[in-house]
PDB file of N, CA and C in Angstrom:
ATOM      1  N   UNK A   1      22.512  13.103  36.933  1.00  0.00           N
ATOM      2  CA  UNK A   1      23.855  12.568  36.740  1.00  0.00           C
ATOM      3  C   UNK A   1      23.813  11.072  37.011  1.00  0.00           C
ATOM      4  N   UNK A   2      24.579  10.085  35.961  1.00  0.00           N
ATOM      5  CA  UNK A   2      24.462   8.742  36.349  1.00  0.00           C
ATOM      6  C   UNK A   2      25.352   8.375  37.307  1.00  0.00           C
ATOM      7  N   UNK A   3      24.635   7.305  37.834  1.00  0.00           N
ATOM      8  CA  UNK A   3      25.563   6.664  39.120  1.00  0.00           C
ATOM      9  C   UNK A   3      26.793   6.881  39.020  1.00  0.00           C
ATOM     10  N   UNK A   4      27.890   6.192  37.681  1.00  0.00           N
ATOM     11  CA  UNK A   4      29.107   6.136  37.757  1.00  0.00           C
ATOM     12  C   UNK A   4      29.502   7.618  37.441  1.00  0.00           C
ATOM     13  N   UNK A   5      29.243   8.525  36.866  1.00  0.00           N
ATOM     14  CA  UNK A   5      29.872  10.114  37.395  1.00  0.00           C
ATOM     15  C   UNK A   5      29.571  10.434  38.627  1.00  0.00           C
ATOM     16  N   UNK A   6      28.417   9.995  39.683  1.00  0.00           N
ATOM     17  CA  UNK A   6      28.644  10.341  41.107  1.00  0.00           C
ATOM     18  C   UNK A   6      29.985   9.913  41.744  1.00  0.00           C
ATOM     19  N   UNK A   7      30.235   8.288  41.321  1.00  0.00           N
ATOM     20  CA  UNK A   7      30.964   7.661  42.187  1.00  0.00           C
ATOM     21  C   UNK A   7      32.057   8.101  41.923  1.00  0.00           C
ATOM     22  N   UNK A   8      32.703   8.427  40.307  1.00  0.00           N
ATOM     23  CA  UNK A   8      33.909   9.550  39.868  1.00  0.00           C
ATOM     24  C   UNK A   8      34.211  10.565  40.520  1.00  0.00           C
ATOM     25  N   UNK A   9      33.077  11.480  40.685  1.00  0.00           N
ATOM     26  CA  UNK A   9      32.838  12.504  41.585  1.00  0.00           C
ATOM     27  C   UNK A   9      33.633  12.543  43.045  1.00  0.00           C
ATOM     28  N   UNK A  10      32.622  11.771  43.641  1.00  0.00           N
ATOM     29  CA  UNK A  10      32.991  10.903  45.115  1.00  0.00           C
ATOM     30  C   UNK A  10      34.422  10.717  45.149  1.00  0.00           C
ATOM     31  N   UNK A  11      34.715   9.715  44.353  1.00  0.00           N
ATOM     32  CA  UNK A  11      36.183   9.436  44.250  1.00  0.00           C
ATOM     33  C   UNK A  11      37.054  10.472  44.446  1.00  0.00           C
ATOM     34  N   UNK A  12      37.023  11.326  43.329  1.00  0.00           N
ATOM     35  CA  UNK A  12      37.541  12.391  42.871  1.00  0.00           C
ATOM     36  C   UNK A  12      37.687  13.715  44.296  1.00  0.00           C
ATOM     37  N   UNK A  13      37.156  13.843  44.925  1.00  0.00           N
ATOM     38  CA  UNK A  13      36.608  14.480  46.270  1.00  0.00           C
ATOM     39  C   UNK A  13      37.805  13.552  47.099  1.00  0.00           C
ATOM     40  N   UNK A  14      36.805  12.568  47.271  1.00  0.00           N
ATOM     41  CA  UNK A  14      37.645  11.992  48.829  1.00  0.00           C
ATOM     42  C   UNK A  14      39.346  12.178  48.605  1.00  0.00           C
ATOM     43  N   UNK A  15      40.144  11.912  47.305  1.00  0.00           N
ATOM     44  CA  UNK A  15      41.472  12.039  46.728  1.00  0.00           C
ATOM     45  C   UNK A  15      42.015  13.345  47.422  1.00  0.00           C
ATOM     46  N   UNK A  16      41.418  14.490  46.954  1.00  0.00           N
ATOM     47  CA  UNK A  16      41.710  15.949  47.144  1.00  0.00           C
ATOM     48  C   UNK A  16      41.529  16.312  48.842  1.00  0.00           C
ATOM     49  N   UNK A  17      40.622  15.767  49.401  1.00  0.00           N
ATOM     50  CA  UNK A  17      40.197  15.961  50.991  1.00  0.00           C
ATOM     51  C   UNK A  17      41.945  14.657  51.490  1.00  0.00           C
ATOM     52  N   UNK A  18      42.063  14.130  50.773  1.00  0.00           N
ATOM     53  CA  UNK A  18      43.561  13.442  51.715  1.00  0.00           C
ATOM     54  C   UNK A  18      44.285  14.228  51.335  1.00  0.00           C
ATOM     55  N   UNK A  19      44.929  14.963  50.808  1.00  0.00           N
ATOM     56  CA  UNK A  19      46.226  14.998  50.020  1.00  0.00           C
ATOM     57  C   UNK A  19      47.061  15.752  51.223  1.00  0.00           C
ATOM     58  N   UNK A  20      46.138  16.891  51.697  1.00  0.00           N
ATOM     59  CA  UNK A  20      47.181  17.649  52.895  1.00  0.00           C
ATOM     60  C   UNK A  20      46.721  17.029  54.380  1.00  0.00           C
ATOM     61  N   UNK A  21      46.130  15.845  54.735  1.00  0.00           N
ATOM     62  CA  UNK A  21      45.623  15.065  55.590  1.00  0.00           C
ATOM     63  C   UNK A  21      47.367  14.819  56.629  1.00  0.00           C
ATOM     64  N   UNK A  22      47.875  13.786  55.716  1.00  0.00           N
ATOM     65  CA  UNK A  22      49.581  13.820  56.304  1.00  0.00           C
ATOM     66  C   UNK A  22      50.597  14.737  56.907  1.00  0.00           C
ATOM     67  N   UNK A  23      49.843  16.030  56.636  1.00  0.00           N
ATOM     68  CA  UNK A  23      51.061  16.940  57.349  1.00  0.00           C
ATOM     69  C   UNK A  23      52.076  17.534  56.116  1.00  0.00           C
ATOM     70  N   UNK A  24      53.526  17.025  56.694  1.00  0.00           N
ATOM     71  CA  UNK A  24      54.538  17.174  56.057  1.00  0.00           C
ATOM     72  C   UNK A  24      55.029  16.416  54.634  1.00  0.00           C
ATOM     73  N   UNK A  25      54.511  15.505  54.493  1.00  0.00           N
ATOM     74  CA  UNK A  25      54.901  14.570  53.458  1.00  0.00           C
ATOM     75  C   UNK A  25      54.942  15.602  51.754  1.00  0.00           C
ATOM     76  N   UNK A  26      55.713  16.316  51.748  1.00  0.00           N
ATOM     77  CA  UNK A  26      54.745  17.089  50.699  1.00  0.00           C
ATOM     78  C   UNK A  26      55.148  16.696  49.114  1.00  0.00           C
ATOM     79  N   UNK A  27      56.041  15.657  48.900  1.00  0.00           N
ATOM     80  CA  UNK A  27      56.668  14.982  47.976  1.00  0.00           C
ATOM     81  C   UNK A  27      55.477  14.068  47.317  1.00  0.00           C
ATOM     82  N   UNK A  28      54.953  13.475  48.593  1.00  0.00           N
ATOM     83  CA  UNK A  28      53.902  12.274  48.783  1.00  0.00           C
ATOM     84  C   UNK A  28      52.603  13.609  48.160  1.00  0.00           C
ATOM     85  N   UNK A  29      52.138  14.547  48.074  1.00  0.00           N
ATOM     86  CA  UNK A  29      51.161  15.273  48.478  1.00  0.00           C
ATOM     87  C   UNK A  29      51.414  15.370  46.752  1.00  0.00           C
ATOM     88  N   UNK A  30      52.474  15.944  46.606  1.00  0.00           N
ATOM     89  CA  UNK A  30      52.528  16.620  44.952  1.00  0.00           C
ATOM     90  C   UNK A  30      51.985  15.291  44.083  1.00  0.00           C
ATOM     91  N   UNK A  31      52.691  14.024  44.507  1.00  0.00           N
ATOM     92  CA  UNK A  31      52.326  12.932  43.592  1.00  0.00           C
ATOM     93  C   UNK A  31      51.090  12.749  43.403  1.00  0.00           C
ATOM     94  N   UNK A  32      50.517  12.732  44.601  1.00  0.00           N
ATOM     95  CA  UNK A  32      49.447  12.650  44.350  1.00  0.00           C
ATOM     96  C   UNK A  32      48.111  13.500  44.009  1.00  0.00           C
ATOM     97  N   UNK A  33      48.623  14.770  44.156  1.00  0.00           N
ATOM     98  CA  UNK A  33      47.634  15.765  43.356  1.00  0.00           C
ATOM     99  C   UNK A  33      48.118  15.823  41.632  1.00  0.00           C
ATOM    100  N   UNK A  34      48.699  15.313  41.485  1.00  0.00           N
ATOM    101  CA  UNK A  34      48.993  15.155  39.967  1.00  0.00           C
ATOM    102  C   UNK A  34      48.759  14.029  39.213  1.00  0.00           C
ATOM    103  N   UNK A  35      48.467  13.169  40.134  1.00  0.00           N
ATOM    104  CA  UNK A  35      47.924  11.624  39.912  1.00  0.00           C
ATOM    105  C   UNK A  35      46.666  11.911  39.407  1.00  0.00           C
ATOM    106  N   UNK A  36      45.861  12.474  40.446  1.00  0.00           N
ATOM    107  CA  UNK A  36      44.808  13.139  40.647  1.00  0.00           C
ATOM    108  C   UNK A  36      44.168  13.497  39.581  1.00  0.00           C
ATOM    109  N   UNK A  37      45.128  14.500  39.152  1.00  0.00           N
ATOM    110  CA  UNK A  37      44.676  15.788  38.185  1.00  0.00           C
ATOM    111  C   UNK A  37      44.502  14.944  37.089  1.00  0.00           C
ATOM    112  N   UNK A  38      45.596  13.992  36.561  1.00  0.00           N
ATOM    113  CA  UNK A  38      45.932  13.139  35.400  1.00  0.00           C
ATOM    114  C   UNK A  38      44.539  12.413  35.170  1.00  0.00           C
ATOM    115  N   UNK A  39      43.940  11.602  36.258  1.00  0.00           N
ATOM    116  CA  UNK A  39      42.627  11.237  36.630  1.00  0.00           C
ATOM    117  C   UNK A  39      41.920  12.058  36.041  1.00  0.00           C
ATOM    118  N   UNK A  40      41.856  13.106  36.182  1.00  0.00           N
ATOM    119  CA  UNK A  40      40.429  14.282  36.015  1.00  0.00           C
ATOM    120  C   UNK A  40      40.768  14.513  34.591  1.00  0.00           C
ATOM    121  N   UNK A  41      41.788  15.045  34.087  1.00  0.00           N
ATOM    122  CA  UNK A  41      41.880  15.175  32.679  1.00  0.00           C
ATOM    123  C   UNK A  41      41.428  14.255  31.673  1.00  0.00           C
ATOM    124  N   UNK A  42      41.857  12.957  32.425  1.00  0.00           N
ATOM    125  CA  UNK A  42      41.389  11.626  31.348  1.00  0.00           C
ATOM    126  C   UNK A  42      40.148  11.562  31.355  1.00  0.00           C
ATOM    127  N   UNK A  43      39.381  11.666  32.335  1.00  0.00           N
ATOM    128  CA  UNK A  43      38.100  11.581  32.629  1.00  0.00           C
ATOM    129  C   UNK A  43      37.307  12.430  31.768  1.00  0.00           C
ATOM    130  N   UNK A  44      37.882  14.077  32.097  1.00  0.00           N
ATOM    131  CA  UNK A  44      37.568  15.184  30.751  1.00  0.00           C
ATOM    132  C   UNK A  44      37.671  14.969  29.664  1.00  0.00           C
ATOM    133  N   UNK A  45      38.243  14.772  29.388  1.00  0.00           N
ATOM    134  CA  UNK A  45      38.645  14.186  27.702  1.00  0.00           C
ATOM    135  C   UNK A  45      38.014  12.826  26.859  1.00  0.00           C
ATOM    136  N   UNK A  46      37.605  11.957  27.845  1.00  0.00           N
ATOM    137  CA  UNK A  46      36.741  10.798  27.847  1.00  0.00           C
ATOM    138  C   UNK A  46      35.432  10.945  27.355  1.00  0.00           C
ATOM    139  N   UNK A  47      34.933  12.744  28.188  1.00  0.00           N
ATOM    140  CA  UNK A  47      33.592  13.045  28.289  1.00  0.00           C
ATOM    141  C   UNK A  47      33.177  13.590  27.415  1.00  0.00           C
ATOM    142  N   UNK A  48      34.140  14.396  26.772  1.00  0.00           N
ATOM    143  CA  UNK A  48      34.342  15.949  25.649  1.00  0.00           C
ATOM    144  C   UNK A  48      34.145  14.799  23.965  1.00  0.00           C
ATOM    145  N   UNK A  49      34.782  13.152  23.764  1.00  0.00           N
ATOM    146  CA  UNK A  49      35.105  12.702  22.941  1.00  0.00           C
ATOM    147  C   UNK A  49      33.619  11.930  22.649  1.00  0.00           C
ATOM    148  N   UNK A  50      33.014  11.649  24.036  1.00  0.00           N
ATOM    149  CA  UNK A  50      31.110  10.879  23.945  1.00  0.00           C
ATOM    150  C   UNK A  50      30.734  12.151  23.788  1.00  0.00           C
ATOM    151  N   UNK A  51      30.786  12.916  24.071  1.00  0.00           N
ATOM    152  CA  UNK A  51      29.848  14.129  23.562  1.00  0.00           C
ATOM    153  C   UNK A  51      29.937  14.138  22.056  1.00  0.00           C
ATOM    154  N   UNK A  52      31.288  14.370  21.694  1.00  0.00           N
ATOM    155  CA  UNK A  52      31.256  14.772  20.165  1.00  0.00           C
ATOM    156  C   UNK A  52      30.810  13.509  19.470  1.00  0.00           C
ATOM    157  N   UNK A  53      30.998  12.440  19.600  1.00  0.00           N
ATOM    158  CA  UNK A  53      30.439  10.829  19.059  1.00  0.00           C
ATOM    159  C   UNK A  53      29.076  11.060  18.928  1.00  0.00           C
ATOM    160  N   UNK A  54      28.431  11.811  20.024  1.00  0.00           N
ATOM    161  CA  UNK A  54      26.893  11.646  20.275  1.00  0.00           C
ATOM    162  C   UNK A  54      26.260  12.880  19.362  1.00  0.00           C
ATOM    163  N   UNK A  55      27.447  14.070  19.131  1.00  0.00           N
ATOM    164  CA  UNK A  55      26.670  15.245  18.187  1.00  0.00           C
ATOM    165  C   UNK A  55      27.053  14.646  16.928  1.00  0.00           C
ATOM    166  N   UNK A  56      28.139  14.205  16.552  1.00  0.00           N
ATOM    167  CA  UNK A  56      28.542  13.823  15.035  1.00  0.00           C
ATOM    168  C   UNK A  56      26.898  12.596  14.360  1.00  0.00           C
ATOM    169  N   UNK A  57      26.472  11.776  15.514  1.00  0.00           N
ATOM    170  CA  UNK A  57      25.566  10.794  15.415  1.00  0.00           C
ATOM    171  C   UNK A  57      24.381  11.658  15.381  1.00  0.00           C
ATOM    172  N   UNK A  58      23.730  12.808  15.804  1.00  0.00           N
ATOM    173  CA  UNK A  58      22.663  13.091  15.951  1.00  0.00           C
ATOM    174  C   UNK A  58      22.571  14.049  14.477  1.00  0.00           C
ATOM    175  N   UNK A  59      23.379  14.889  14.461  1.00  0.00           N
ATOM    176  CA  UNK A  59      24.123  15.216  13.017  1.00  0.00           C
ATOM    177  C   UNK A  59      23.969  14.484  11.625  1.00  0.00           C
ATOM    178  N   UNK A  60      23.925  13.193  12.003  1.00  0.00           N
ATOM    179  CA  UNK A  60      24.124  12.326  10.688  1.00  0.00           C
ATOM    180  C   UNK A  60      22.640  11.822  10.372  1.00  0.00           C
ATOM    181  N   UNK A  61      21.532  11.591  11.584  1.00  0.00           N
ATOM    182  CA  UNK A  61      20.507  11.769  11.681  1.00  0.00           C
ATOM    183  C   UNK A  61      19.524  12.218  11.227  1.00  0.00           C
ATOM    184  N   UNK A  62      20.187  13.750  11.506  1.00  0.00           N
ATOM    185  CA  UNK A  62      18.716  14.973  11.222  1.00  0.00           C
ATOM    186  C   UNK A  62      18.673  14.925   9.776  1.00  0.00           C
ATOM    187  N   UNK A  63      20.023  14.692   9.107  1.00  0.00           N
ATOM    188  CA  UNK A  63      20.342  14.917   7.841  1.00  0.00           C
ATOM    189  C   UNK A  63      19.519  13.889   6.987  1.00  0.00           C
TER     190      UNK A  63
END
């Protein structure tokens, strides 16, 4: 895995290890597990779109 998906990773971790850190705040907690999530989806979708770039290219290749 390259550096910058560790540090995504990392990131992505330390976010989820705060969220119920505060206690009661749970307004503060929702925002930010949905912040979160929004994060991870974009990130997914980022990854799913170089993948297909990289099969459509290898595709055009073999051919």
């Amino acid at each position: 895995m390259g550096q910058w998906k560790a540090q995504k990773l990392d990131h992505f971790s330390k976010r989820f290890k705060g969220l119920f850190a505060n206690g009661n705040d749970t307004q503060l907690q929702h925002r930010l597990l949905h912040e979160t999530w929004d994060a991870v989806e974009t990130e997914i979708l980022c990854t799913l779109f170089h993948v297909r770039e990289q099969f459509q290219r290898v595709m055009r290749l073999a051919m």
